[in-house]
N, C-alpha and C. Protein backbone atom coordinates (compact mmCIF):
# COMPACT_ATOMS: atom_id res chain seq x y z
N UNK A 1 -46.01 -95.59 -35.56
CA UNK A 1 -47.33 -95.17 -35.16
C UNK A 1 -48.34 -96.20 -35.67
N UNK A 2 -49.20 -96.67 -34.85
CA UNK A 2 -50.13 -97.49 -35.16
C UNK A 2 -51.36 -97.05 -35.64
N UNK A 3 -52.19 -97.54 -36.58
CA UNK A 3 -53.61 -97.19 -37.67
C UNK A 3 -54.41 -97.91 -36.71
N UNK A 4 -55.45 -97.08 -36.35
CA UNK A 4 -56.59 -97.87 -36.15
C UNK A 4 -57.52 -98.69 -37.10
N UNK A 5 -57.12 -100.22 -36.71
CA UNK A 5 -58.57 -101.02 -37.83
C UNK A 5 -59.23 -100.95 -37.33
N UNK A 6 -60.45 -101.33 -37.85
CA UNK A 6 -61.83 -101.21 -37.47
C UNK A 6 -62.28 -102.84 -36.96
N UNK A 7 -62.65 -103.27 -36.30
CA UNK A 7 -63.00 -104.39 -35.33
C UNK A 7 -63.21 -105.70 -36.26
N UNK A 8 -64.51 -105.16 -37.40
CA UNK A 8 -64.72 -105.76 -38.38
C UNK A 8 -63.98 -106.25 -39.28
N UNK A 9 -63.01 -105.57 -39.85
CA UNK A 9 -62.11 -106.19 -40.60
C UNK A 9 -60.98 -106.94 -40.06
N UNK A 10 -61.03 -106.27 -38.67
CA UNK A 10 -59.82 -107.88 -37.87
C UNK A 10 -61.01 -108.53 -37.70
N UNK A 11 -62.22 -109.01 -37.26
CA UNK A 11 -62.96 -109.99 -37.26
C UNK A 11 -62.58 -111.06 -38.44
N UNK A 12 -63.05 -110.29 -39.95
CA UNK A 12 -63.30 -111.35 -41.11
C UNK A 12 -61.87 -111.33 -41.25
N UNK A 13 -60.95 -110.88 -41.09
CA UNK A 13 -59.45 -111.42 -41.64
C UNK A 13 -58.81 -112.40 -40.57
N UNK A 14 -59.31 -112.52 -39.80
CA UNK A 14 -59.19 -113.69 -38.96
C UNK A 14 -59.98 -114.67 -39.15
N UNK A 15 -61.51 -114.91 -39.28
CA UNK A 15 -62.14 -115.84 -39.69
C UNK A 15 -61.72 -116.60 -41.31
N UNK A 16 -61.25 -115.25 -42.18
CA UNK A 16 -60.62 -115.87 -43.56
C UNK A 16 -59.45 -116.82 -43.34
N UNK A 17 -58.62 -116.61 -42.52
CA UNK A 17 -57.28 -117.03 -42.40
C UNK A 17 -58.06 -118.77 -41.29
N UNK A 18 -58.71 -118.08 -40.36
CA UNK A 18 -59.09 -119.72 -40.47
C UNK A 18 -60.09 -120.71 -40.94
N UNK A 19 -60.48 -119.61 -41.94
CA UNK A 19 -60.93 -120.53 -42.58
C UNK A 19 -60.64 -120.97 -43.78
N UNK A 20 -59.31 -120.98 -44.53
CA UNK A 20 -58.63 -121.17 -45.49
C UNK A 20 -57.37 -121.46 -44.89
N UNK A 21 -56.95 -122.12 -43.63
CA UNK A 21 -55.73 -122.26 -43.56
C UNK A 21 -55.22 -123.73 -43.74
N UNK A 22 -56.71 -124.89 -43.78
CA UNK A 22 -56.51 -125.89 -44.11
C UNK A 22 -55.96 -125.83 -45.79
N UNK A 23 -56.25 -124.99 -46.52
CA UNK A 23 -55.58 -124.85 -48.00
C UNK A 23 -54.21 -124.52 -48.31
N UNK A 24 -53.55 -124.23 -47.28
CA UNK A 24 -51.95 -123.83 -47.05
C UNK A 24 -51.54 -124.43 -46.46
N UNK A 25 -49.94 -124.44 -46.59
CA UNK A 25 -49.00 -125.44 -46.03
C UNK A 25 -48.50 -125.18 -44.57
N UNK A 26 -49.08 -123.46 -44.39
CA UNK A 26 -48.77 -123.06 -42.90
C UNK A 26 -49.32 -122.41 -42.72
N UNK A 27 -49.61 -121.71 -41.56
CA UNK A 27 -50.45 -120.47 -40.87
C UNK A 27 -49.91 -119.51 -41.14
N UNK A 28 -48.54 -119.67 -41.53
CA UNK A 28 -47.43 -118.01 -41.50
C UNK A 28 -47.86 -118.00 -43.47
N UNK A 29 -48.25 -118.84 -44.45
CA UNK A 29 -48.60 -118.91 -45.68
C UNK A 29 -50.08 -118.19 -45.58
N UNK A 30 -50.77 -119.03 -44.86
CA UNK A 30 -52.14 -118.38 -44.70
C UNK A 30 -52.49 -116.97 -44.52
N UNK A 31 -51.36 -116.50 -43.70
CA UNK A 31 -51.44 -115.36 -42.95
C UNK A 31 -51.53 -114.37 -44.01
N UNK A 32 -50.07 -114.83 -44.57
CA UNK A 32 -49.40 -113.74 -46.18
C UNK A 32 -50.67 -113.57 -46.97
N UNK A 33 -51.54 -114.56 -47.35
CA UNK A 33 -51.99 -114.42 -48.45
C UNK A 33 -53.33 -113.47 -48.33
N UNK A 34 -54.04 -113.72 -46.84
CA UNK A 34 -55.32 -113.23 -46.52
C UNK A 34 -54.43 -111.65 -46.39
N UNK A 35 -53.17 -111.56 -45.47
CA UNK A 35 -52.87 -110.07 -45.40
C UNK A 35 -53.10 -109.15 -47.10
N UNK A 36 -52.43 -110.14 -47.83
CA UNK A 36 -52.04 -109.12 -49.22
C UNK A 36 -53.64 -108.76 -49.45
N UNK A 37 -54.06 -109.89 -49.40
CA UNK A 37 -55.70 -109.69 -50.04
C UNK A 37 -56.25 -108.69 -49.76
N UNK A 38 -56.36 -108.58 -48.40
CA UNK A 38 -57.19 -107.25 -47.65
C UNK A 38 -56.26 -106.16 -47.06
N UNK A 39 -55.08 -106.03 -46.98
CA UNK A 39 -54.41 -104.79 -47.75
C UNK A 39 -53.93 -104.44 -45.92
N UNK A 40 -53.16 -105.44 -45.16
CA UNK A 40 -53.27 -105.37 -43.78
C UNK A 40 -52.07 -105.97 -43.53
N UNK A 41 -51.09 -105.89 -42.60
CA UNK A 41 -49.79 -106.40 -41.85
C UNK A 41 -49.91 -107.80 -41.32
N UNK A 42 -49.07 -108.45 -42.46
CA UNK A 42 -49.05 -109.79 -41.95
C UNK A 42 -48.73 -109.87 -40.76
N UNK A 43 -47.72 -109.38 -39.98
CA UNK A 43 -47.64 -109.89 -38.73
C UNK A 43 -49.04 -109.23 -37.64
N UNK A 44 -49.35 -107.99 -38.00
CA UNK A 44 -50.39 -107.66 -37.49
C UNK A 44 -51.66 -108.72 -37.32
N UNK A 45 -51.43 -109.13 -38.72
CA UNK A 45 -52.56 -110.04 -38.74
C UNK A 45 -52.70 -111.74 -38.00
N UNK A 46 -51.39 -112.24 -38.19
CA UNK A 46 -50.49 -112.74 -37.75
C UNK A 46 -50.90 -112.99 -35.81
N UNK A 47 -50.81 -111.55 -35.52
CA UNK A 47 -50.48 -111.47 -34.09
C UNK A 47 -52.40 -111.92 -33.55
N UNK A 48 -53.25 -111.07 -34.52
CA UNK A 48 -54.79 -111.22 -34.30
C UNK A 48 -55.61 -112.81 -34.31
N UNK A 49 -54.44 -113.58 -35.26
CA UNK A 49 -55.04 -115.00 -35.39
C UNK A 49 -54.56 -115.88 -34.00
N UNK A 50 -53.15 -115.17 -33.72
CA UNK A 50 -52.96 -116.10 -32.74
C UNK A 50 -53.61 -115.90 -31.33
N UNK A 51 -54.03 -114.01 -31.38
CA UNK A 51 -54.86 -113.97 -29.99
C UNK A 51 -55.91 -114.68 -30.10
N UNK A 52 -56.92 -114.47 -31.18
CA UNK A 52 -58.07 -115.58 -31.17
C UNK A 52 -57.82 -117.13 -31.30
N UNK A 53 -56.85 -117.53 -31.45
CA UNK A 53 -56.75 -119.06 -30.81
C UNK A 53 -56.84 -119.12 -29.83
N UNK A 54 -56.09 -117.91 -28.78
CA UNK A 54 -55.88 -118.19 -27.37
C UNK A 54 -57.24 -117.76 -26.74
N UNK A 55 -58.17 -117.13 -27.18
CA UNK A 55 -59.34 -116.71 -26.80
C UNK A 55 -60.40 -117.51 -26.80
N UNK A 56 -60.29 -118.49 -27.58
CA UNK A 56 -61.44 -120.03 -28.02
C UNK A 56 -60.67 -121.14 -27.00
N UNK A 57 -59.68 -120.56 -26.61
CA UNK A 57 -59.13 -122.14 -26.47
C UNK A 57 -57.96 -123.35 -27.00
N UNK A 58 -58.18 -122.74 -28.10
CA UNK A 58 -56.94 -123.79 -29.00
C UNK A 58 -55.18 -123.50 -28.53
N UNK A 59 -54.65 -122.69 -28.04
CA UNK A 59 -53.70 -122.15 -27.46
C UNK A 59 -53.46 -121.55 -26.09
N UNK A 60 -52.54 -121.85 -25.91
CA UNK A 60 -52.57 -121.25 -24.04
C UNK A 60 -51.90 -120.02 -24.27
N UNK A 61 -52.18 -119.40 -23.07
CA UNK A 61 -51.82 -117.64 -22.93
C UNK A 61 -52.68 -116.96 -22.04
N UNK A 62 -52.49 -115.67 -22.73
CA UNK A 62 -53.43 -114.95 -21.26
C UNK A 62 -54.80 -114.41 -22.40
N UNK A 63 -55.91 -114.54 -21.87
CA UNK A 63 -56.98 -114.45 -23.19
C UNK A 63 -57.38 -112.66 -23.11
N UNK A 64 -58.20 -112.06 -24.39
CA UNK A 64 -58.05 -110.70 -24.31
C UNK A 64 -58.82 -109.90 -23.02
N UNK A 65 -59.69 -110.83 -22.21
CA UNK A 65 -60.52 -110.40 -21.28
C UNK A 65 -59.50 -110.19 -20.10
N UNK A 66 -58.74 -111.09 -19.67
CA UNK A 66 -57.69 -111.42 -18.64
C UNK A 66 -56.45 -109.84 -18.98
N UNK A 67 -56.12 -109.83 -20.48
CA UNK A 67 -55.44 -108.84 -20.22
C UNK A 67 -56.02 -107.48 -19.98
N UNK A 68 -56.99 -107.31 -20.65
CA UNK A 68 -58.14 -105.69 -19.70
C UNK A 68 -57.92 -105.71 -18.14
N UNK A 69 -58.16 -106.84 -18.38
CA UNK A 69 -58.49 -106.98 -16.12
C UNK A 69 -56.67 -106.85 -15.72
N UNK A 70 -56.03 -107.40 -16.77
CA UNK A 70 -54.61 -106.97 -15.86
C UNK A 70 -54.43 -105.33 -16.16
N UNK A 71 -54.38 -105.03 -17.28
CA UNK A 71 -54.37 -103.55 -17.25
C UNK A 71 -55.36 -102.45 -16.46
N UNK A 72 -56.19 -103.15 -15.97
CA UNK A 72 -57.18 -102.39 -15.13
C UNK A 72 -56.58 -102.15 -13.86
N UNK A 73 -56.25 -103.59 -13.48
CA UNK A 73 -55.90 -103.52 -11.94
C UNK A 73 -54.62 -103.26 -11.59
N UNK A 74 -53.34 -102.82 -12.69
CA UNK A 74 -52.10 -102.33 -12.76
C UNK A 74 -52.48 -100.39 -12.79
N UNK A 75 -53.45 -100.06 -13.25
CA UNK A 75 -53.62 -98.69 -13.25
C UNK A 75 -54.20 -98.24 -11.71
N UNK A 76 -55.22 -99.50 -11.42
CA UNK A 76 -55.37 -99.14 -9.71
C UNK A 76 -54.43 -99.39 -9.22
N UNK A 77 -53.83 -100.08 -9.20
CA UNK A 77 -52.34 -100.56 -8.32
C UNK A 77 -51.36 -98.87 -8.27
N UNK A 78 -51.45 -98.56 -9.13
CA UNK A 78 -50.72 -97.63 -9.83
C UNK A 78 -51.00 -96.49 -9.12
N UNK A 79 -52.21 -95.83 -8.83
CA UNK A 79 -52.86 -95.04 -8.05
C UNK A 79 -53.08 -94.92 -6.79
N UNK A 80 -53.50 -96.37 -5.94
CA UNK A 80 -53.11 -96.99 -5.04
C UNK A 80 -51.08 -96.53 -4.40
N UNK A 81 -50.78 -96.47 -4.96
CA UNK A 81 -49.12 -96.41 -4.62
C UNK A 81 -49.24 -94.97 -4.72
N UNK A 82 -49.44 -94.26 -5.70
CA UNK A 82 -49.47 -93.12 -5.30
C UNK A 82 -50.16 -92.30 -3.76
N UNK A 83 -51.20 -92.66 -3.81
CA UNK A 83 -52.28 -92.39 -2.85
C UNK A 83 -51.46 -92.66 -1.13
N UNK A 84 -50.83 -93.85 -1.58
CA UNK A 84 -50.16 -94.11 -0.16
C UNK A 84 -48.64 -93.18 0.13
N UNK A 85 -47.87 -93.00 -1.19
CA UNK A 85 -47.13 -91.77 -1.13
C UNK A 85 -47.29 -90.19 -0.56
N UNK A 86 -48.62 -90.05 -1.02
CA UNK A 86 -49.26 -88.77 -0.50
C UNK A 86 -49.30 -88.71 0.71
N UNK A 87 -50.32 -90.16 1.31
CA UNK A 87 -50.33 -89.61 2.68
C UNK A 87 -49.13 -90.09 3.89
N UNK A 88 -48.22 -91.23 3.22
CA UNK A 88 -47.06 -90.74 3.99
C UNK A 88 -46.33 -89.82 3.89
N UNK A 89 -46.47 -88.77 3.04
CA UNK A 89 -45.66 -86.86 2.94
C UNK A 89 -46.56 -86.86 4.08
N UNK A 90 -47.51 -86.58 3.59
CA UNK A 90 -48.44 -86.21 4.89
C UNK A 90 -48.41 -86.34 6.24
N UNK A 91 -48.66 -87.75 6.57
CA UNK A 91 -47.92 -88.02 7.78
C UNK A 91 -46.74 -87.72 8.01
N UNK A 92 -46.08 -87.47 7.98
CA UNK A 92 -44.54 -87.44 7.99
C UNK A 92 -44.37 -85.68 8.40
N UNK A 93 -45.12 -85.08 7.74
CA UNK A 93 -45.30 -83.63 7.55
C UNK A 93 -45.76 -83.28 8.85
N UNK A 94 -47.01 -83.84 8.88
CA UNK A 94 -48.05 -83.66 10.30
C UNK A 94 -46.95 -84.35 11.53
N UNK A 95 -46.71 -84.89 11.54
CA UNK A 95 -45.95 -85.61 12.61
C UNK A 95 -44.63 -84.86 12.99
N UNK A 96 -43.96 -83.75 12.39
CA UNK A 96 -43.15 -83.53 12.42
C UNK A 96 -43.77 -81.78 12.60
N UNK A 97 -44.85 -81.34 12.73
CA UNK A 97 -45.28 -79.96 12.92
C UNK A 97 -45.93 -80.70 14.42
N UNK A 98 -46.08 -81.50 14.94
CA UNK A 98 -46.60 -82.24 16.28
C UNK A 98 -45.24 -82.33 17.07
N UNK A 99 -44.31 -82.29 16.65
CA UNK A 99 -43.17 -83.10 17.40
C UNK A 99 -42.12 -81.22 18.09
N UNK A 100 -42.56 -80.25 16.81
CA UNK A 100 -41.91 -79.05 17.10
C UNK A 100 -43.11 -78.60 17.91
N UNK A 101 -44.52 -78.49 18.62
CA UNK A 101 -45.55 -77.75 19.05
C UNK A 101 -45.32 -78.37 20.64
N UNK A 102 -45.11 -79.57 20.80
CA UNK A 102 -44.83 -79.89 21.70
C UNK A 102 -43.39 -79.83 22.79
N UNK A 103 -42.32 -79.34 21.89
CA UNK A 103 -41.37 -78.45 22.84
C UNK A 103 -41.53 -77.54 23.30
């Protein structure tokens, strides 16, 4: 089960980590040390530094705006398919109370 953080503290634990990562020998070092500090999942934290690389630029991927818009338009898609399920019962239904009225 996942904890909700609060926006703010993934903000500054990402800005800490880059901004102290020139003082470590790695990003996965950096990561450890800002996690213990502020009392948070290295890989969690981990996972937050690398979305904001990909969000500035410094890394390729899909950025956090791009994935809203994919999850947006997978839930219309989603509804959409339904919607067209319905009304082929429908049709199918109607077409087939048309096909017995006419014998």
């Amino acid at each position: 089960m996942s904890k909700i953080i609060d926006p703010e503290v993934k903000a500054r634990a990402v800005r800490l980590v880059t901004e102290h990562s020139p003082e470590y020998p790695s990003l996965t070092a950096a990561v450890t040390a800002v996690a213990k500090q502020l009392g948070v999942g290295k890989e969690s934290l981990r996972r937050w530094v690398i979305q904001a690389q990909v969000d500035t630029g410094e890394r390729g991927g899909v950025t956090t705006n791009e994935q809203s818009e994919i999850k947006r338009l997978k839930a219309e898609n989603r509804r959409l398919r339904e919607d067209v399920a319905i009304l082929r019962a429908a049709t199918t239904f109607f077409a087939g109370e048309l096909e017995t009225r006419n014998r």
